[in-house]
N, C-alpha and C. Protein backbone atom coordinates (compact mmCIF):
# COMPACT_ATOMS: atom_id res chain seq x y z
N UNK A 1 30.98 46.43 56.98
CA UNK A 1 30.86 45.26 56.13
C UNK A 1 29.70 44.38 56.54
N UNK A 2 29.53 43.29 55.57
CA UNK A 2 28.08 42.20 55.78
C UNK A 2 28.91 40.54 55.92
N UNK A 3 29.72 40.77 57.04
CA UNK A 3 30.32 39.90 57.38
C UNK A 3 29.37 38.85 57.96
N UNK A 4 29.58 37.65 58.24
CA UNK A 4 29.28 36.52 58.82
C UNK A 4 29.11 36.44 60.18
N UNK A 5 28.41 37.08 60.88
CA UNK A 5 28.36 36.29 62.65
C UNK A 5 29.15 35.25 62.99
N UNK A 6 29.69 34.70 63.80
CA UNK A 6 30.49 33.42 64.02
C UNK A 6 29.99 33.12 65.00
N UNK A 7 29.55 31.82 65.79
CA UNK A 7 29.03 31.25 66.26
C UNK A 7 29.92 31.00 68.02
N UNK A 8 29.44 30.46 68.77
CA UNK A 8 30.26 30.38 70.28
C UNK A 8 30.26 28.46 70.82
N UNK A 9 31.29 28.45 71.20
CA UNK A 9 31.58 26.81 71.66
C UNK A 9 30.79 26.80 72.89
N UNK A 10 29.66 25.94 73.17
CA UNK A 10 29.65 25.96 74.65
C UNK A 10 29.29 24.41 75.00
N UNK A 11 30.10 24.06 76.15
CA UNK A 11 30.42 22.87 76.70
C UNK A 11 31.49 21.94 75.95
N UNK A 12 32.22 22.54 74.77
CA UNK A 12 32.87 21.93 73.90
C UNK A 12 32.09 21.31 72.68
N UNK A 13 30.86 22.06 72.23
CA UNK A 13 30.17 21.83 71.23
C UNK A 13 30.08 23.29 70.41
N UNK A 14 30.36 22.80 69.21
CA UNK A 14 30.13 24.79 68.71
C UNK A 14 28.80 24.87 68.50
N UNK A 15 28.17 26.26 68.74
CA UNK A 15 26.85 26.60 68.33
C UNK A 15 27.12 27.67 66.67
N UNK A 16 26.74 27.35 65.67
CA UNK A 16 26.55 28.17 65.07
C UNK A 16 25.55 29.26 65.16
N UNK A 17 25.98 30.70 64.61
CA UNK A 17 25.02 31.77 64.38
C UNK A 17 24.43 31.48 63.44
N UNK A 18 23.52 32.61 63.46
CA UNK A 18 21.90 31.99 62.57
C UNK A 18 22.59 32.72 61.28
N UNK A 19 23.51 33.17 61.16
CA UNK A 19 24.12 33.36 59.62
C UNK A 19 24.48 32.42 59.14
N UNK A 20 25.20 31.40 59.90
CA UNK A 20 25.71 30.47 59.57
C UNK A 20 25.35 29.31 59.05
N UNK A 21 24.15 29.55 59.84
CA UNK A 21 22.99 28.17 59.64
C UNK A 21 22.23 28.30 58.41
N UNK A 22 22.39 29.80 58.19
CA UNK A 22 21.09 30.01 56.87
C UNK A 22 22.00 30.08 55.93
N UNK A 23 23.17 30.55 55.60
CA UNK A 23 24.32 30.64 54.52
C UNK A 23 24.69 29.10 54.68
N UNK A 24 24.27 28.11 55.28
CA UNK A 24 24.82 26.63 54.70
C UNK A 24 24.75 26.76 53.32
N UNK A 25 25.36 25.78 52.13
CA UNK A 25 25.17 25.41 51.09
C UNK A 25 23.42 24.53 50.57
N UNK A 26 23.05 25.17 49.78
CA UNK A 26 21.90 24.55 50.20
C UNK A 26 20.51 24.46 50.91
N UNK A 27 20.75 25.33 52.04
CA UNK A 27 19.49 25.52 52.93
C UNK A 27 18.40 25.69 52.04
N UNK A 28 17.36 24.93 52.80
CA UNK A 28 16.10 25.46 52.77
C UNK A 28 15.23 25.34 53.77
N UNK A 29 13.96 25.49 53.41
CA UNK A 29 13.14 25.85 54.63
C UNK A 29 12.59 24.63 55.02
N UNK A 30 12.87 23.72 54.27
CA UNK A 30 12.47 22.60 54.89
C UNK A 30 13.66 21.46 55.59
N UNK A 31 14.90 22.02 55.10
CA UNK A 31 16.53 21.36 55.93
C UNK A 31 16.55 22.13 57.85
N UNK A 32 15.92 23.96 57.17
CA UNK A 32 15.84 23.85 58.66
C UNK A 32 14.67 23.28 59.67
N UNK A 33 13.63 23.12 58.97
CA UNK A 33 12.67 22.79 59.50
C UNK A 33 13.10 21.26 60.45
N UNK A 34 13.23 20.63 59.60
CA UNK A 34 14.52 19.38 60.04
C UNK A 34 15.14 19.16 61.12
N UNK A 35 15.94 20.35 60.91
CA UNK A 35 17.28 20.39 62.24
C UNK A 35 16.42 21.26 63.16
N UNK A 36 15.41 21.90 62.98
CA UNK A 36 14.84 22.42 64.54
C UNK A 36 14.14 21.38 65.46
N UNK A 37 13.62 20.64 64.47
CA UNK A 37 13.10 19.25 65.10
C UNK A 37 13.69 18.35 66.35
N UNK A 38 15.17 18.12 65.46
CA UNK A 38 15.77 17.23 66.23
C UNK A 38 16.44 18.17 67.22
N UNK A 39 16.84 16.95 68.83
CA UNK A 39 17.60 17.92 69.52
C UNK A 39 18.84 17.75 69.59
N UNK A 40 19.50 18.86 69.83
CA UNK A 40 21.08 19.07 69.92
C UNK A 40 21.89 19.51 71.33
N UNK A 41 22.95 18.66 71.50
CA UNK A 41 23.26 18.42 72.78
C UNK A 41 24.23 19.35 72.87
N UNK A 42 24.34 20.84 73.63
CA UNK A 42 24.35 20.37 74.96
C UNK A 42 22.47 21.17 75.09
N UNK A 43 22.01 21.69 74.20
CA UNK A 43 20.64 22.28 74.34
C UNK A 43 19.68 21.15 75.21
N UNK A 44 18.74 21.45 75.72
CA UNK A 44 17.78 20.36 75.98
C UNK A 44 16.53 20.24 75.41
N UNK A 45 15.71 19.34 75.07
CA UNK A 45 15.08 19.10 73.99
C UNK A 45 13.72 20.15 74.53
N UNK A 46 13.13 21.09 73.73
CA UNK A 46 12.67 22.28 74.04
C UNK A 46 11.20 21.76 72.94
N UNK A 47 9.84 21.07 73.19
CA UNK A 47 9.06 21.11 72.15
C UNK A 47 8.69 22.29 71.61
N UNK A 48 8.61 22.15 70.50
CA UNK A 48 8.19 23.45 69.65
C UNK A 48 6.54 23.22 68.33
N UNK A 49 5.74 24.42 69.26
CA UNK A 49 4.76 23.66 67.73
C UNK A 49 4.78 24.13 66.64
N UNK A 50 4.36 23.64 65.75
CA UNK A 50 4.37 23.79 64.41
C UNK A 50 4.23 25.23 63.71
N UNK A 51 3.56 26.22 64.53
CA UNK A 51 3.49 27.48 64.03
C UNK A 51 4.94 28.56 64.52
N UNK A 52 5.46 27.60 65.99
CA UNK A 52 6.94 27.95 66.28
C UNK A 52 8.32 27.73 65.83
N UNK A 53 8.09 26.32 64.68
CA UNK A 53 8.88 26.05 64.08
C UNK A 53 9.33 27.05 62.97
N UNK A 54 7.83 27.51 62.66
CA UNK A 54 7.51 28.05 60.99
C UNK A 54 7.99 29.63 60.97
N UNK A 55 7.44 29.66 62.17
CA UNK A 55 8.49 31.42 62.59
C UNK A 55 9.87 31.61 62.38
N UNK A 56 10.77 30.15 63.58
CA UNK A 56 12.02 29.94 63.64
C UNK A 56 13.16 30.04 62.29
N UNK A 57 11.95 29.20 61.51
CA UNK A 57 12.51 29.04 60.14
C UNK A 57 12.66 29.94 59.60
N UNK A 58 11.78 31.16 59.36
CA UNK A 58 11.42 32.17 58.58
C UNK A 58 12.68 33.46 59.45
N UNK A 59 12.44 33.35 60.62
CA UNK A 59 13.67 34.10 61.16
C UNK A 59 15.00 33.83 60.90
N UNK A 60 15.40 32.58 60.89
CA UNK A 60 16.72 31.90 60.25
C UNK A 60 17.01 32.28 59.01
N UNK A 61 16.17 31.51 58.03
CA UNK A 61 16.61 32.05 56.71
C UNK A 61 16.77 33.75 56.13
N UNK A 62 16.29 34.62 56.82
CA UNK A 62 16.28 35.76 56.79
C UNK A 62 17.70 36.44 56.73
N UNK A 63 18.13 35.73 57.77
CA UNK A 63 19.68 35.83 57.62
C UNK A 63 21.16 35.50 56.02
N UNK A 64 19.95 34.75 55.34
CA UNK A 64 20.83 34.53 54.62
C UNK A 64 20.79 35.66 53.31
N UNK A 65 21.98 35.16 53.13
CA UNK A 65 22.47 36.65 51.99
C UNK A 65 22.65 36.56 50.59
């Protein structure tokens, strides 16, 4: 089957899988562009440039179905 990845809790925060993130309602490439930006705790804030974002994105949405 083309089931959904499910994502893992760590530190008591869930991480979603990148299925998850790209099957939001809605996504686009510029919502993820967005949320790669900002940082999310328990991650630590990791700069990313602009041609790393554009990859990230393009790898993410790939996922969606």
């Amino acid at each position: 089957g083309t089931g959904v990845a499910h994502g893992v809790t760590i530190q008591g925060v869930y991480v979603p899988s990148f299925s998850e993130i790209a099957g939001k309602p809605n996504q686009t490439r510029e919502r993820l562009k967005a949320f790669l930006m900002m940082p999310h705790r328990p991650m630590p804030g990791i700069p990313l440039g602009e041609s790393e974002v554009r990859n990230l994105v393009e790898y993410t949405i790939s996922f969606k179905h």
